[in-house]
Protein backbone atom coordinates (compact mmCIF):
# COMPACT_ATOMS: atom_id res chain seq x y z
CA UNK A 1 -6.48 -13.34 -3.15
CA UNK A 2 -7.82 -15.34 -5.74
CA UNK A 3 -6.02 -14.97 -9.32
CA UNK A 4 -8.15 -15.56 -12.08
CA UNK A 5 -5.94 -15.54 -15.92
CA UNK A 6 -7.15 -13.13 -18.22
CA UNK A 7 -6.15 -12.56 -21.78
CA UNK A 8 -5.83 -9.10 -23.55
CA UNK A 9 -8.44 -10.00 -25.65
CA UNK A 10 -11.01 -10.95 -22.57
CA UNK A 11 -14.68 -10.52 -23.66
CA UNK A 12 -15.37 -8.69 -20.93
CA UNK A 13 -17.99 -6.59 -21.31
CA UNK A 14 -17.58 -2.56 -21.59
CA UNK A 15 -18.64 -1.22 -18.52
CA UNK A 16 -21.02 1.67 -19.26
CA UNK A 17 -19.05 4.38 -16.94
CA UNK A 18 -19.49 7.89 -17.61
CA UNK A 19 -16.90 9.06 -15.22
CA UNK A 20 -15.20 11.24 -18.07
CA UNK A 21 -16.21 11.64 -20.90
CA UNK A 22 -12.83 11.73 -22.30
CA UNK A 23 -13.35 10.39 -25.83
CA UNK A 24 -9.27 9.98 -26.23
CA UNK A 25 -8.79 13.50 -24.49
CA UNK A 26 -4.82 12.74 -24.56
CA UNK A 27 -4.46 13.22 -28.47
CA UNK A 28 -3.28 16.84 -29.09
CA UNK A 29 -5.39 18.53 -31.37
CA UNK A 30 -4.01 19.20 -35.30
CA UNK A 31 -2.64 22.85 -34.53
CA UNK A 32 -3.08 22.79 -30.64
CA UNK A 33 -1.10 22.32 -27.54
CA UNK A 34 -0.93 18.57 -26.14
CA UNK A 35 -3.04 17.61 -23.48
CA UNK A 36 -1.95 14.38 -21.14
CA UNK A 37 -4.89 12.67 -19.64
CA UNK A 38 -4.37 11.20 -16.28
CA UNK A 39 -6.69 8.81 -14.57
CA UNK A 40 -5.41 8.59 -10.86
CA UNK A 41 -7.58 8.20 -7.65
CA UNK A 42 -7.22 10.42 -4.15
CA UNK A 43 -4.88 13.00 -4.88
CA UNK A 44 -7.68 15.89 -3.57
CA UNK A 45 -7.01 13.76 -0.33
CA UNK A 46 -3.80 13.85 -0.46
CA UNK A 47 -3.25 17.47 -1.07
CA UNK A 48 -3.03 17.56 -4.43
CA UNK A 49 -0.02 17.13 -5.19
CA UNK A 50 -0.38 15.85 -8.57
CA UNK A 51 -2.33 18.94 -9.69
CA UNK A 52 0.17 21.00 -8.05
CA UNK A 53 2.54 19.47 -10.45
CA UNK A 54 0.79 19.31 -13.25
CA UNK A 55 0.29 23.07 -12.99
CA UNK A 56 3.99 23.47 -12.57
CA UNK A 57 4.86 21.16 -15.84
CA UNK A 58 2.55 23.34 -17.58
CA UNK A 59 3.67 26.60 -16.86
CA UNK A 60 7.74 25.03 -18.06
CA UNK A 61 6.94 23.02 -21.56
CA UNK A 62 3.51 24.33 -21.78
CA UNK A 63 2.02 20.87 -21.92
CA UNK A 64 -1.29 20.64 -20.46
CA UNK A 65 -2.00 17.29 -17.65
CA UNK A 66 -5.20 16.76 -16.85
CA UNK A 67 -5.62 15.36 -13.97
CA UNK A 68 -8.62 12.78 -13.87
CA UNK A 69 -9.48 11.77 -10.56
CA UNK A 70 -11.98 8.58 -10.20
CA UNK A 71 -13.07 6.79 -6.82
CA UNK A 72 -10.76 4.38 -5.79
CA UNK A 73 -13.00 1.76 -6.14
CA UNK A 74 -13.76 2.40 -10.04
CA UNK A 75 -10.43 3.22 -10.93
CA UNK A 76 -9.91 -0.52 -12.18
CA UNK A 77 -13.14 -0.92 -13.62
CA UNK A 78 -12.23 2.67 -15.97
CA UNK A 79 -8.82 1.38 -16.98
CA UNK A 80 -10.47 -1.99 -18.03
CA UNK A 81 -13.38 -0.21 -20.14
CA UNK A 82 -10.95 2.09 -21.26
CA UNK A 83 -8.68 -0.69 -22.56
CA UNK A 84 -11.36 -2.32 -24.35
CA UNK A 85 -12.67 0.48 -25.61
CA UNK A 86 -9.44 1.61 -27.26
CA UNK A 87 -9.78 4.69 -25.07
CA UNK A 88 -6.97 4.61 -22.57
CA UNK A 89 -5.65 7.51 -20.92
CA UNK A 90 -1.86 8.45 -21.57
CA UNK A 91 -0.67 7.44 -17.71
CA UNK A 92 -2.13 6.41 -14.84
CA UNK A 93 -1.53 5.97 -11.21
CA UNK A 94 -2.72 2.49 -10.97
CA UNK A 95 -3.54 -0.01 -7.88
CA UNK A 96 -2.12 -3.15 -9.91
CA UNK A 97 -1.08 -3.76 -13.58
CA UNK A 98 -4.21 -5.50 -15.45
CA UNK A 99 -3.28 -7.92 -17.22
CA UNK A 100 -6.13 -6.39 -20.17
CA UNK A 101 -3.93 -3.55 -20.48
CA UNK A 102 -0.61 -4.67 -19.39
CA UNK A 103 0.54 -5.96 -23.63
CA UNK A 104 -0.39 -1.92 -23.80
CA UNK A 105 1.99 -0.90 -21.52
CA UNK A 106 5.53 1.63 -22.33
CA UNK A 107 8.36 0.73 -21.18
CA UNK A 108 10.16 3.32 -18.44
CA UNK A 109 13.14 1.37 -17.64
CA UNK A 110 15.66 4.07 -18.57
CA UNK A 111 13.50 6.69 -15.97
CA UNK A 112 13.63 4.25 -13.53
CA UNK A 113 17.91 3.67 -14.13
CA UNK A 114 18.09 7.60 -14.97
CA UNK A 115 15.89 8.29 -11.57
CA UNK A 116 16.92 5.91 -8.94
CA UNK A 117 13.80 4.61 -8.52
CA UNK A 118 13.96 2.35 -5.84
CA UNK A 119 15.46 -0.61 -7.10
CA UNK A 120 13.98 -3.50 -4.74
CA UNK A 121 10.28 -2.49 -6.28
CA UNK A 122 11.41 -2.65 -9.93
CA UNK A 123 10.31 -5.74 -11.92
CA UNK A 124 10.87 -6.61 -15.00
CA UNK A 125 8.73 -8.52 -17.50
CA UNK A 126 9.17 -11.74 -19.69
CA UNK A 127 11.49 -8.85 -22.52
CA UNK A 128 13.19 -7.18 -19.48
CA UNK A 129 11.91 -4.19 -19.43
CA UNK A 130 9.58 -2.07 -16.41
CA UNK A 131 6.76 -1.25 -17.37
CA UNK A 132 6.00 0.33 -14.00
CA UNK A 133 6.87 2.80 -10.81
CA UNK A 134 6.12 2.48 -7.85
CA UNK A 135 4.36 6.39 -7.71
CA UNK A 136 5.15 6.51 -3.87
CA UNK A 137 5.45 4.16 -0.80
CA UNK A 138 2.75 3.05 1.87
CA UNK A 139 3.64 1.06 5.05
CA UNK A 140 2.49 -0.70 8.06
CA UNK A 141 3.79 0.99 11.30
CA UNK A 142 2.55 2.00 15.05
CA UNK A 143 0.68 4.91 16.30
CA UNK A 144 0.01 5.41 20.34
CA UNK A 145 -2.28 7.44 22.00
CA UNK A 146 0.53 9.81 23.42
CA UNK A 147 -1.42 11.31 26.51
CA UNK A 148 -3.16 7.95 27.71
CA UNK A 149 1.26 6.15 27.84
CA UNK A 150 2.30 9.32 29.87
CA UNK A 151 -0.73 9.21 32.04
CA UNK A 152 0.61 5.96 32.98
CA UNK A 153 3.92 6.31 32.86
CA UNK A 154 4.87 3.92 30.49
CA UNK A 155 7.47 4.51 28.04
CA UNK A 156 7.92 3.63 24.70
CA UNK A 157 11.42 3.01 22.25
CA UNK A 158 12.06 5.71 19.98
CA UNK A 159 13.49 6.32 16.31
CA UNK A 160 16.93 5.38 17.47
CA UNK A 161 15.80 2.89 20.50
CA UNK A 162 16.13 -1.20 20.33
CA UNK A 163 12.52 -1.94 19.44
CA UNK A 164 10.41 -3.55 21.99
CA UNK A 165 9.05 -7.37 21.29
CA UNK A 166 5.46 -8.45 21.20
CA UNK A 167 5.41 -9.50 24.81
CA UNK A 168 7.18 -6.68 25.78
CA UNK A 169 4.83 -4.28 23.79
CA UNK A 170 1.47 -6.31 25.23
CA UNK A 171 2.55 -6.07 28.69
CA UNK A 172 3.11 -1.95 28.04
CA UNK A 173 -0.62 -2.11 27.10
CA UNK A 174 -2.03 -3.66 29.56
CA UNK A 175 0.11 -1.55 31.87
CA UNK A 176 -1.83 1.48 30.58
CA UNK A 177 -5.09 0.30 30.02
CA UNK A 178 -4.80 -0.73 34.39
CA UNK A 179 -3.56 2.74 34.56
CA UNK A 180 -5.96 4.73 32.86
CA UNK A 181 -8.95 2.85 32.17
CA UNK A 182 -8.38 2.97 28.37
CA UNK A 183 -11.20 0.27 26.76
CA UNK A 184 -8.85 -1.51 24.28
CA UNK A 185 -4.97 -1.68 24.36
CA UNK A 186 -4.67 -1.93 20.59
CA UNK A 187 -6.90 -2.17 17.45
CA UNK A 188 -5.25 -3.16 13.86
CA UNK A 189 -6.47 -3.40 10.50
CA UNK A 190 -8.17 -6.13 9.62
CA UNK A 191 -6.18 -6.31 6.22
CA UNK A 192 -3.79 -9.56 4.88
CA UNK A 193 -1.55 -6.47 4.61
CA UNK A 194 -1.12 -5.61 8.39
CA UNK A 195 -0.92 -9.48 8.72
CA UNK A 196 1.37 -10.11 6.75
CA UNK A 197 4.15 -7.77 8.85
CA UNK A 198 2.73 -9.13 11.78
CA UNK A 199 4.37 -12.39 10.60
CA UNK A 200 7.68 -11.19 9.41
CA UNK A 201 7.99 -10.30 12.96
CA UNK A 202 8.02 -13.33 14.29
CA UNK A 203 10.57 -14.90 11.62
CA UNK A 204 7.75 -15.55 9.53
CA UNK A 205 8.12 -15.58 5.38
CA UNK A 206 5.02 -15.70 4.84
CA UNK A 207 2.86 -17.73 2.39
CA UNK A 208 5.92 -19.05 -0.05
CA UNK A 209 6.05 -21.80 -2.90
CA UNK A 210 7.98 -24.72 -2.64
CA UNK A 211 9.84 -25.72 -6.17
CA UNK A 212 6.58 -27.90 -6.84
CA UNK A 213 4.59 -24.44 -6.87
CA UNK A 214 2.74 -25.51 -3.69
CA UNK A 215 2.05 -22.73 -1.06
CA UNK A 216 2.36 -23.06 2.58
CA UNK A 217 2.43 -20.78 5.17
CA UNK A 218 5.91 -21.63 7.60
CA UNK A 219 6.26 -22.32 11.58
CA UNK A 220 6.88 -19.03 12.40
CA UNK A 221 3.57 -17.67 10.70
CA UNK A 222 1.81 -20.25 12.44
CA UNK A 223 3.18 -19.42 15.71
CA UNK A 224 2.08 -15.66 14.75
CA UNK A 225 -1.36 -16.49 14.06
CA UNK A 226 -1.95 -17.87 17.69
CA UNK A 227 -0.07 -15.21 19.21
CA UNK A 228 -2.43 -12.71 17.13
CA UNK A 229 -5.82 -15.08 18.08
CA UNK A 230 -4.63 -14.59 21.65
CA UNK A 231 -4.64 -11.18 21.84
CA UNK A 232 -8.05 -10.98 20.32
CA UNK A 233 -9.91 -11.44 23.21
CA UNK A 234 -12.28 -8.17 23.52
CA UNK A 235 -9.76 -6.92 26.52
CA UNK A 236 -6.47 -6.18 25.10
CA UNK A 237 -7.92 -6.29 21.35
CA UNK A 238 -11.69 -5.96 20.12
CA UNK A 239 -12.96 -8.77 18.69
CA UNK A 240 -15.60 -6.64 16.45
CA UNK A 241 -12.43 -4.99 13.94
CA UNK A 242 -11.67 -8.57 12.66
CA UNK A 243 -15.14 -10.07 12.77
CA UNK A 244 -17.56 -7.34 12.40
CA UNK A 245 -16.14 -4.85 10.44
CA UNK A 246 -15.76 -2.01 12.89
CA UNK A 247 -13.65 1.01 12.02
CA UNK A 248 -10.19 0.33 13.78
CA UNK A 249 -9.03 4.23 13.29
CA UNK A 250 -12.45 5.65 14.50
CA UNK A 251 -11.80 3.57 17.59
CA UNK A 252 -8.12 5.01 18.14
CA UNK A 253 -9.37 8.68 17.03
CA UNK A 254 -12.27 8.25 19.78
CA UNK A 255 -9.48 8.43 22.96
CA UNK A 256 -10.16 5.07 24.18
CA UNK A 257 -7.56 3.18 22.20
CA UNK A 258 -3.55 2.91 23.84
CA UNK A 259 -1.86 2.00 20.07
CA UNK A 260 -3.45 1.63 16.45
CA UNK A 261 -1.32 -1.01 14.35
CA UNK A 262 -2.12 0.56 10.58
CA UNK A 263 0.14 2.53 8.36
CA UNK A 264 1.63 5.52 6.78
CA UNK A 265 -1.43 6.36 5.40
CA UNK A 266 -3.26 7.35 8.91
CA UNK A 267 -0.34 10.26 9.34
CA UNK A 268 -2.19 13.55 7.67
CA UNK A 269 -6.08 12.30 8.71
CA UNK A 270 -4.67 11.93 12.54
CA UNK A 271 -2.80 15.45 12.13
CA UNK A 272 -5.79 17.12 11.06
CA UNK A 273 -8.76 15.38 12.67
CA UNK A 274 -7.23 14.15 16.46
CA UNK A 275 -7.57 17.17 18.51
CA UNK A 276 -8.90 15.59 21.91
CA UNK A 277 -5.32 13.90 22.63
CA UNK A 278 -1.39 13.32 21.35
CA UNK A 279 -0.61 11.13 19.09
CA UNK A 280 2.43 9.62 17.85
CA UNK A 281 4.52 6.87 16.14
CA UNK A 282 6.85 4.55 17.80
CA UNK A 283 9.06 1.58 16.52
CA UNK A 284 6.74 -1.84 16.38
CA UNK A 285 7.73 -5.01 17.79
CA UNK A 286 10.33 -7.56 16.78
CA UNK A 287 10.09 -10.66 17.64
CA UNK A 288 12.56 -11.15 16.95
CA UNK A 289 12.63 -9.21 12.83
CA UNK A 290 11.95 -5.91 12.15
CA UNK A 291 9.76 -5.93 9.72
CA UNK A 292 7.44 -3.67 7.90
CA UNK A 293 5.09 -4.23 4.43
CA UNK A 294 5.35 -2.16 1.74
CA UNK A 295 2.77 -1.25 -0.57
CA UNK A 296 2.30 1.24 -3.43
CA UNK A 297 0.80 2.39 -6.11
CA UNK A 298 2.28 1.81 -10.04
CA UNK A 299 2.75 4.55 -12.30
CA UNK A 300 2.01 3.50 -16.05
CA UNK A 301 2.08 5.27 -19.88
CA UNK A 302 0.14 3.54 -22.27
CA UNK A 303 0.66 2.84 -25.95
CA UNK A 304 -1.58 3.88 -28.80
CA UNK A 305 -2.58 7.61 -26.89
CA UNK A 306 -0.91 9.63 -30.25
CA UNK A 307 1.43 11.23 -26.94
CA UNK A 308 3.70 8.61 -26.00
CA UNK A 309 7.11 10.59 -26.28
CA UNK A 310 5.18 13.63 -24.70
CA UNK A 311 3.78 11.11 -21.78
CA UNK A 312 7.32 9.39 -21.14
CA UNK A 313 8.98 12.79 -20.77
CA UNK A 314 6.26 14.33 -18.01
CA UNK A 315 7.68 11.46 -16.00
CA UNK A 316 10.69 11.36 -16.34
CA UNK A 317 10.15 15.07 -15.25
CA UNK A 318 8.07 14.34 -12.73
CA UNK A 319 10.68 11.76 -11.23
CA UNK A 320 13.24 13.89 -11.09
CA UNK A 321 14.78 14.33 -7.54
CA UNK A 322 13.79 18.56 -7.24
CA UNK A 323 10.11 17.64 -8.56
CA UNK A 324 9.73 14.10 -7.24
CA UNK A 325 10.67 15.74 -3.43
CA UNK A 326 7.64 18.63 -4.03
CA UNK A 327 5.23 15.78 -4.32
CA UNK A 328 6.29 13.95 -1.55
CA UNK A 329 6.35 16.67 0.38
CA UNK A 330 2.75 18.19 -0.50
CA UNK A 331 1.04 14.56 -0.42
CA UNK A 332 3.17 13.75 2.58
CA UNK A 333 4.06 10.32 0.46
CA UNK A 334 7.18 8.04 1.40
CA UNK A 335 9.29 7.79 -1.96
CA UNK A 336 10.20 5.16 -3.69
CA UNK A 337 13.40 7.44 -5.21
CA UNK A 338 16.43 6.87 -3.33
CA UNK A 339 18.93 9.37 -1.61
CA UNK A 340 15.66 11.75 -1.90
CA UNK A 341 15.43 14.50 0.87
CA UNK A 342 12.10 15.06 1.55
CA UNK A 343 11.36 18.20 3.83
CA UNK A 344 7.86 17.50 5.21
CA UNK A 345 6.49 20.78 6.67
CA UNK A 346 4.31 19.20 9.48
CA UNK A 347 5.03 15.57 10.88
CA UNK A 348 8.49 15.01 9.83
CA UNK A 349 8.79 13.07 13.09
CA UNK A 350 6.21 10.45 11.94
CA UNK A 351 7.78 9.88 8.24
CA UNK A 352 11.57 9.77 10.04
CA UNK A 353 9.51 7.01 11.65
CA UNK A 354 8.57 5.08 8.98
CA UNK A 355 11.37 5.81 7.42
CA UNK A 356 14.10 4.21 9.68
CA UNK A 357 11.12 1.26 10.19
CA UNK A 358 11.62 0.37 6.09
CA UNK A 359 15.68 0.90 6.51
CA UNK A 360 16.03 -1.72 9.53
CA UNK A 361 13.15 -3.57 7.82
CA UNK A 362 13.70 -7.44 6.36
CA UNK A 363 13.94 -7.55 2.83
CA UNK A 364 10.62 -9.13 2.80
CA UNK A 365 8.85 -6.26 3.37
CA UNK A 366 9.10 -5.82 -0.14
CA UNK A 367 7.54 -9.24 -0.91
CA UNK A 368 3.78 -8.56 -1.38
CA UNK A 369 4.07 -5.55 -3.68
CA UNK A 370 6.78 -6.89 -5.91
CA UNK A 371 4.59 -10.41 -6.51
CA UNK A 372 1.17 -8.34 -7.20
CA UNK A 373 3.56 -6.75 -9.89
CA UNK A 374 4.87 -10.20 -11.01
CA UNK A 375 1.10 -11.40 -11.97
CA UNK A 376 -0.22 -8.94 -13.36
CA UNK A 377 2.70 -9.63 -15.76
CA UNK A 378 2.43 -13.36 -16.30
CA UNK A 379 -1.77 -12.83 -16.74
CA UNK A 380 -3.72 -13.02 -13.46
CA UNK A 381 -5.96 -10.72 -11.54
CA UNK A 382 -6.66 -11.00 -7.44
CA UNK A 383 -9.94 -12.12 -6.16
CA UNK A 384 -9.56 -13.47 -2.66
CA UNK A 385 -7.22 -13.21 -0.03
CA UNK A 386 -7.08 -16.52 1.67
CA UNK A 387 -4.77 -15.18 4.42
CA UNK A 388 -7.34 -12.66 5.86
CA UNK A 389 -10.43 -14.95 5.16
CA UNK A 390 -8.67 -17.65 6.98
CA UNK A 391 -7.89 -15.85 9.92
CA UNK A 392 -10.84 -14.63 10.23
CA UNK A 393 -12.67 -18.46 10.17
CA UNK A 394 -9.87 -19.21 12.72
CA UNK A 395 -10.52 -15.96 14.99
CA UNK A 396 -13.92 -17.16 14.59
CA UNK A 397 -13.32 -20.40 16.49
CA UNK A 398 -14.86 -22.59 12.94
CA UNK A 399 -11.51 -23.68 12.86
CA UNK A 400 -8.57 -25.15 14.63
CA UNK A 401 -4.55 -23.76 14.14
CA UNK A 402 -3.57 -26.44 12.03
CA UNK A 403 -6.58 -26.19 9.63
CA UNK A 404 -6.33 -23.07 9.41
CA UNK A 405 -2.23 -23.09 8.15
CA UNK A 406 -3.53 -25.62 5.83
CA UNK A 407 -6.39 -23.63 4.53
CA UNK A 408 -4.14 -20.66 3.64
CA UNK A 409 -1.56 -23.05 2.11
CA UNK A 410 -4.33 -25.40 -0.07
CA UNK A 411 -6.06 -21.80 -1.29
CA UNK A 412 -3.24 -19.98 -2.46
CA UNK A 413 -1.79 -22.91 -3.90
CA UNK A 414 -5.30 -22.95 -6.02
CA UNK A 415 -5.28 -19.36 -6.52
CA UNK A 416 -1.74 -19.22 -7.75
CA UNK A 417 -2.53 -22.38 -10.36
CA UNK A 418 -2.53 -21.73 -13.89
């Protein structure tokens, strides 16, 4: 990821998006109800569940949310033009905190004390306070092709099991691929995200500074990386996910896949859209740390809307445990509230999953999530990932182990610079 500084007062240009043509929709009108504007991406994918409680924070303080729904891949670009337009929405579900908006941000650290938000994914800026909540929690984990293990007879550890190791794990693949002709033992994500909890499980900390600010990946990640180029060898793992782009989940969803190493995410697509085999989760390998990565989204209220009191109490609403537990439930999120029980009404099996996978997990998990937080604070956007583009040189055979350790130490350390 490269981090490039930006100042509030970048002269970057207004994009010309007509998404919405919201004109500072969140400013009640002189005699009329107030109307909260928020700019979020995939809830219709995820069931709603922000609509659902808008509607239901209407129909108690008669407040009106209107719920703005962009393309992932423009929300950034509309909170940018909105923030140099002066035309920001009053909250938003956000993928990182800009640093063009993030002087324009509320402060919601007494929801977050009030709401036992999860602690571990709170940050605090240079005055101390949070400017943003994690909205809900995504994580890496392990899905196997159900029917192809029991055709072979292979078992697999459970929620409450010892977790299996890598080699342990590889050698149950190749078990069932012998036993059932499956093509591939295992596809993952070719994402620094996936990679990065591969590490951890190996002891790794990941890409770290030393006190002189200079990055390097450790021994353990090292010793990951050629374990990982190993099992890329277009028997166990298809070469084509990491170097050619191929979709890893159409491959699992297609029946010739034993395990899928993605995330959280995958849980309601497989429940609706896998109907030619069983799926399910099981505990991923530890060798020897168990080890997830945790991701989210941010929630942020912005200053200067005309409806900041109005905007900082629909979330402190909408954090509260009763509420907070509807949305998890209809989006089938993981929560970043604590002590929250979450009914799911169709694959509670898979969340209990994930769930004990973040409570056994390293604290590290929380590592990449917290420092995206952390620069978008102190001024700098992400670019480039230098983990995943240097794995993938390395996969590639253009270069060797040690250069490639090197590369992902010497590019961070650059992309981290001021």
């Amino acid at each position: 990821m490269k981090l490039r500084t930006l100042a509030a007062t970048s002269s970057l240009a207004v994009v010309a998006l007509t998404l919405t043509a919201c004109g500072g929709g969140s400013e009640p009108a002189a005699d009329g109800p107030v109307s909260l504007e928020f700019v979020l991406s995939g809830d219709a994918n995820q069931g709603g569940g922000y609509q659902a409680l808008a509607d239901k924070y209407e129909e108690e303080t008669g407040v009106h949310v209107e719920i703005v729904d962009v393309p992932y891949e423009d929300l950034v670009t509309r909170l940018r033009s909105g923030a140099q337009a002066g035309n920001l929405p009053a909250l938003a579900r956000a993928s990182e905190v800009d640093p063009l908006w993030e002087s324009q941000l509320l402060d919601l650290t007494d929801i977050a004390e009030e709401r036992n938000v999860m602690d571990s994914l709170l940050v605090e800026n240079e005055d101390g306070e949070i400017h943003a909540l994690p909205s809900d929690l995504t994580a890496v984990g392990l899905f196997l092709n159900k029917t192809l293990f029991d055709e072979a007879g292979v078992t697999y550890p459970g929620i409450d099991d010892e977790p299996w190791t890598w080699d342990e794990f590889t050698a149950a693949l190749q078990q069932v691929q012998d036993a059932t002709g499956a093509r591939y033992g295992m596809v993952m994500d070719a994402s620094a995200h996936r990679m990065r909890s591969f590490m951890y499980q190996f002891g790794s900390q990941g890409v770290q500074p030393d006190e002189a600010g200079t990055w390097t990946l450790d021994e353990e990640g090292a010793t990951a990386l050629e374990y990982f180029a190993e099992m890329n060898d277009d028997e166990l793992m298809p070469r084509s996910v990491w170097l050619s782009g191929e979709d890893p989940s159409a491959m699992f969803k297609s029946g010739q896949v034993a395990a899928y190493y993605s995330g959280v995410w995958q849980v309601t697509d497989f429940a609706q859209n896998i109907t030619d085999f069983e799926w399910t989760t099981a505990l991923m390998p530890a060798q020897p740390t168990r080890a997830t990565n945790i991701g989210t989204n941010w929630m942020v209220a912005f200053d200067g809307t005309g409806v900041e009191e109005e905007t900082q109490a629909f979330i402190d609403w909408m954090y509260a445990q009763e509420n907070y537990a509807e949305l998890s439930e209809t989006s089938g999120f993981l929560p970043a509230v604590e002590g929250l029980d979450v009914q799911y009404t169709s694959n509670a099996e898979a969340f209990d999953m994930y769930y004990a996978e973040i409570e056994a997990s390293d604290p590290i998990a929380g590592d990449q999530a917290t420092t995206a937080l952390k620069n978008g604070y102190e001024g700098r956007v992400l670019e480039f990932e230098p983990l995943k583009d240097e794995t993938v040189k390395y996969l590639n055979g253009e270069q060797d182990l040690a250069t490639t350790v090197r590369e992902i130490g010497e590019q961070t350390t650059e992309a981290y610079a001021d």
